[in-house]
Protein backbone atom coordinates (compact mmCIF):
# COMPACT_ATOMS: atom_id res chain seq x y z
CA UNK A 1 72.43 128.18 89.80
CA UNK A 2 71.78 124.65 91.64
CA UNK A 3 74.65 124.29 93.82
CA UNK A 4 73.62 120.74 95.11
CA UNK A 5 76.42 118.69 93.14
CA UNK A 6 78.88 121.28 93.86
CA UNK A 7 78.46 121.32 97.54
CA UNK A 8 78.30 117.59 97.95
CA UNK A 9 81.36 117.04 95.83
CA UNK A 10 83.73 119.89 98.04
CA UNK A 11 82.30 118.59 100.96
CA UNK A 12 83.12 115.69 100.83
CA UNK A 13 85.80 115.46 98.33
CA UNK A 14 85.89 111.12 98.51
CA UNK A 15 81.13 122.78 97.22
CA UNK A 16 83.37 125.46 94.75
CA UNK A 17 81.47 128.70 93.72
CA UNK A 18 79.55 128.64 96.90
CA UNK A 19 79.34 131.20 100.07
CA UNK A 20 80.04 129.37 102.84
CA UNK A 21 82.84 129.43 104.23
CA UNK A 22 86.11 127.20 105.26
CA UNK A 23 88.65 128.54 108.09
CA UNK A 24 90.21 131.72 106.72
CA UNK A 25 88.09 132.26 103.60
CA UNK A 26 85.54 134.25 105.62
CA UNK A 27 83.83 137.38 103.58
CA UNK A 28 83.32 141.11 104.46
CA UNK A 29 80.05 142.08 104.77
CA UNK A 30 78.31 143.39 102.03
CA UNK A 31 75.29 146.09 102.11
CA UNK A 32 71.88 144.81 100.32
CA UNK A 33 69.66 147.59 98.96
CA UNK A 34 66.01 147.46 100.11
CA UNK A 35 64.99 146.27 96.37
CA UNK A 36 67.80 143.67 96.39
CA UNK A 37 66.76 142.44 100.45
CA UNK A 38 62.78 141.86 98.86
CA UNK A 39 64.02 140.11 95.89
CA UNK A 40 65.99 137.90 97.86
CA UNK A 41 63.15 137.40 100.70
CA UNK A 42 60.42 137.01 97.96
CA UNK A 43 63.12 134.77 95.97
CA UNK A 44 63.52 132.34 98.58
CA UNK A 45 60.96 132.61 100.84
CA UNK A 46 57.52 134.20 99.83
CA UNK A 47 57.10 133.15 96.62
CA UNK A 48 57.38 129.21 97.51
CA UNK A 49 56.24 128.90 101.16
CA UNK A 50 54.43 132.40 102.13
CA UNK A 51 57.33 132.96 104.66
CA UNK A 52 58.83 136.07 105.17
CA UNK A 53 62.64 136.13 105.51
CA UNK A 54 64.05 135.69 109.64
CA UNK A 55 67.94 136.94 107.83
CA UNK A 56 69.42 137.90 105.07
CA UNK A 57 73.07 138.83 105.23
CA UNK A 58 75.61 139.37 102.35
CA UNK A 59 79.16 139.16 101.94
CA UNK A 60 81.62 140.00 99.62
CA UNK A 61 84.75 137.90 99.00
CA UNK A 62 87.76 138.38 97.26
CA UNK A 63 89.71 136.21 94.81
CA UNK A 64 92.05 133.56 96.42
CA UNK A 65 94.75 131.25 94.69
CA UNK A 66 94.99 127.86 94.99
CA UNK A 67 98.22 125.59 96.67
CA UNK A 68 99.07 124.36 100.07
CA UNK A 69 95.54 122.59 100.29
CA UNK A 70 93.76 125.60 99.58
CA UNK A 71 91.40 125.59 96.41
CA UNK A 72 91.51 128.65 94.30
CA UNK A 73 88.12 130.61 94.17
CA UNK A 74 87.01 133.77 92.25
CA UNK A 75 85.91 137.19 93.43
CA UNK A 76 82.37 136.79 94.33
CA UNK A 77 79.47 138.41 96.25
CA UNK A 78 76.83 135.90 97.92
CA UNK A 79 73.90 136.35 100.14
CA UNK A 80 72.64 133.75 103.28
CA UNK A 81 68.73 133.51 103.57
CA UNK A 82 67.00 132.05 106.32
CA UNK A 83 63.23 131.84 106.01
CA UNK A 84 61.29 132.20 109.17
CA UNK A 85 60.21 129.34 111.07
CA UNK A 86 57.75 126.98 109.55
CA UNK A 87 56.80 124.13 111.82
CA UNK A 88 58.75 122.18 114.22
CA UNK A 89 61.10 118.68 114.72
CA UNK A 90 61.25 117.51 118.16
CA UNK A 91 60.50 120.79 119.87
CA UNK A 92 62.58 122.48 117.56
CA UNK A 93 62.33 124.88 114.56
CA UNK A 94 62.67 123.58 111.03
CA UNK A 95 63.09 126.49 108.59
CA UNK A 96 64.49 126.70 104.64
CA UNK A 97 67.66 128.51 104.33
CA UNK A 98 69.52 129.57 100.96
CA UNK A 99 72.58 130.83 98.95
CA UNK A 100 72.42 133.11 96.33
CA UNK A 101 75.11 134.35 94.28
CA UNK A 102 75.23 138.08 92.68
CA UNK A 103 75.83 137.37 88.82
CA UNK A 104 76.32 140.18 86.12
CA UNK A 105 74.51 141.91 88.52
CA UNK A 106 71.41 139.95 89.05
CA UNK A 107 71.31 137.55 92.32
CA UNK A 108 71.08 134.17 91.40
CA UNK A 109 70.08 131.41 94.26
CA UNK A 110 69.52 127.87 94.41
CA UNK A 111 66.91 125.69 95.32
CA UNK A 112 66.29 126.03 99.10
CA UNK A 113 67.49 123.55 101.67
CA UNK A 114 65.34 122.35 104.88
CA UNK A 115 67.40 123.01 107.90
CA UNK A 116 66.20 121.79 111.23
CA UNK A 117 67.61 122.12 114.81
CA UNK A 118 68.57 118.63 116.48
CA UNK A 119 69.98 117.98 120.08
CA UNK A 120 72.60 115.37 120.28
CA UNK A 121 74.50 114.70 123.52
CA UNK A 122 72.88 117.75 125.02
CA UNK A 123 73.81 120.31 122.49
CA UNK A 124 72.03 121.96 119.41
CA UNK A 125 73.53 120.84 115.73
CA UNK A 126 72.03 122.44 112.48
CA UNK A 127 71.57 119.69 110.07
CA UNK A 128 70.67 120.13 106.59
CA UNK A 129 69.15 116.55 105.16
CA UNK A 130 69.79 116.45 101.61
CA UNK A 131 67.41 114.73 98.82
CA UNK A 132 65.12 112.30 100.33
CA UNK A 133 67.05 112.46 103.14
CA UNK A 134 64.27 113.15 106.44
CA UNK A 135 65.03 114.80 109.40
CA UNK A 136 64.20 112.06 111.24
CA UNK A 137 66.63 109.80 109.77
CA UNK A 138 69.32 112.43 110.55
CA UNK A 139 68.59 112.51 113.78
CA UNK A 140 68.87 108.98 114.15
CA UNK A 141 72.01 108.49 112.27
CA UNK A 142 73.48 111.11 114.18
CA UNK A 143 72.37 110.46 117.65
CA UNK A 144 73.40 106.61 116.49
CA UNK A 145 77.20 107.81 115.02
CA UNK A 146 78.06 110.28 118.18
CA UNK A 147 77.68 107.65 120.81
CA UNK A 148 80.29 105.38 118.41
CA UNK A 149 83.23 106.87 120.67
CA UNK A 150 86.22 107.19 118.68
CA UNK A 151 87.03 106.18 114.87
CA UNK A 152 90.45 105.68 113.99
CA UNK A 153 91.73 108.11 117.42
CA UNK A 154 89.13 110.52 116.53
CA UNK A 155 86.25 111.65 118.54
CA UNK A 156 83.26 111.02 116.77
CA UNK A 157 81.21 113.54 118.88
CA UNK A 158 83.72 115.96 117.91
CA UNK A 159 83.52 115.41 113.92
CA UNK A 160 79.71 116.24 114.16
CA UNK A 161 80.73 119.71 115.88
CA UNK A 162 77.31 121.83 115.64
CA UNK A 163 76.61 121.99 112.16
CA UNK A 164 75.70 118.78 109.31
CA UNK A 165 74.99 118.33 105.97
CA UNK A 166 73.78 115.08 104.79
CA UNK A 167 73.29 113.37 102.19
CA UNK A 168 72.81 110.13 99.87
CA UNK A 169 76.23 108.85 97.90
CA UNK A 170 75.35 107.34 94.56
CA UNK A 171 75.78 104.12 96.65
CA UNK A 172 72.25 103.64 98.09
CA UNK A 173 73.98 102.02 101.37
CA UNK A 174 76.44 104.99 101.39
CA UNK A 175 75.64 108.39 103.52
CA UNK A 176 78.24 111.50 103.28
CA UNK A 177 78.61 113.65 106.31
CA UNK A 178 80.25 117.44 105.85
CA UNK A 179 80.25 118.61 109.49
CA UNK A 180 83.38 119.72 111.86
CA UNK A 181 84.57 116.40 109.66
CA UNK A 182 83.51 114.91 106.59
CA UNK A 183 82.25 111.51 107.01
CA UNK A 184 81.54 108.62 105.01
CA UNK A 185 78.78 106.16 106.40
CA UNK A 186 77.79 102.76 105.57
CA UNK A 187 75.02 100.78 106.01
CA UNK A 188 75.64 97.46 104.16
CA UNK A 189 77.11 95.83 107.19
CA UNK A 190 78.35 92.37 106.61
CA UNK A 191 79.72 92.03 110.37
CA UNK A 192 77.39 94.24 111.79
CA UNK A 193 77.88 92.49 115.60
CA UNK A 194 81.54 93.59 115.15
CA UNK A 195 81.69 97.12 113.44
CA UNK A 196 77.76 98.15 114.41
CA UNK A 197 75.59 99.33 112.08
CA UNK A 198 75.44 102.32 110.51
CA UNK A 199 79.50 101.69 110.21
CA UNK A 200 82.07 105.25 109.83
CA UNK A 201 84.35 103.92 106.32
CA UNK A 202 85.84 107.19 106.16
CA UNK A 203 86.67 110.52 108.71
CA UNK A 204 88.84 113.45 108.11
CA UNK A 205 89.19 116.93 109.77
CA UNK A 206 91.49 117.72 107.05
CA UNK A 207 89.05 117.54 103.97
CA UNK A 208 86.87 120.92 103.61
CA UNK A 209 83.50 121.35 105.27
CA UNK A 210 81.23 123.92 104.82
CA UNK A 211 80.23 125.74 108.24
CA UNK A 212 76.71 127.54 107.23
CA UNK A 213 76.47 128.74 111.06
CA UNK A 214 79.18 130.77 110.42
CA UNK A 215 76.82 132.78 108.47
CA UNK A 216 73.47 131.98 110.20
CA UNK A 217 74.96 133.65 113.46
């Protein structure tokens, strides 16, 4: 099951089957078998890249309604992956991480995503560039957006938090942000000597992000 357009569209709502998860929705963990723990490593890891798996952990969640802001999500069991180490961005590991979803009893997973380690403003952030998104654009958006100060009262430093995924809007000039905040960026910047370029359109602590480290840990 690709997961891409779900995850994009949740996070930044301007994903819904997925495991991550957002404030109280956290799962209990769930045991893998040692067939199910080589699937998922050969799934993910082996089979594509030669890499053996660094984690795997699994987690069960329950059904949840939907109201008060919350959106309603079905009974589920999902597995993290996290590949070991394949080269390196800055000093710092880049590695291919993955969701997989247990479905009539067979795990299903997604494509895996590139996730590399960037330091911005002293501190370690796990960004996941989406599409043909590079991790050196990232990093340069990002160190670029968390020197911005404030937008709109908020800290901008604050709304990248320690964990990013990024990725292209339909919009070519458009990039969406789901960190501590979701963020819209922009760079079609007509008064770029007033507003800066890359510009923040859009920043809300209220719309839901998924926190992946929250499972990497």
């Amino acid at each position: 099951m690709n997961k891409f357009a779900a995850l994009i569209a949740l996070i930044f709502a301007t994903c819904t089957g997925s495991t991550y998860a957002t404030g109280d929705s956290l799962g209990t963990p769930f045991k893998l078998s040692t067939r199910e723990y080589s699937f998922l490593e050969q799934k993910v890891c082996t089979t594509q890249y030669g890499l053996k798996a660094s984690k795997i952990k699994a987690y069960a969640f329950g059904e949840r309604a939907g109201g008060d802001g919350k959106i309603a999500l079905k009974a589920r069991t999902s597995a993290y992956v996290e590949c070991e180490s394949h080269g390196q961005f800055n000093g710092k590991p880049m590695r291919y991480i993955d969701d997989c979803d247990l479905v009539d009893g067979e795990w299903d997973c997604s494509p895996p995503q590139l996730e590399v380690n960037l330091t911005i403003n002293g501190r370690d952030i796990k960004v996941r560039p989406w599409g043909e998104l590079t991790p050196e654009k990232s990093y340069m958006l990002l160190k670029d957006i968390s020197r911005r100060g404030t937008f709109q009262g908020e800290s901008l430093d604050k709304a990248i938090g320690d964990s990013c995924d990024i990725a292209k809007n339909k919009d070519p000039d458009i990039i969406e942000l789901g960190c501590e905040a979701a963020m819209t960026i922009s760079y079609w910047c007509p008064q770029a000597k007033t507003t800066g370029c890359p510009r923040v359109l859009f920043l809300s602590f209220d719309e839901p992000a998924y926190i992946r480290s929250k499972y990497g840990k």
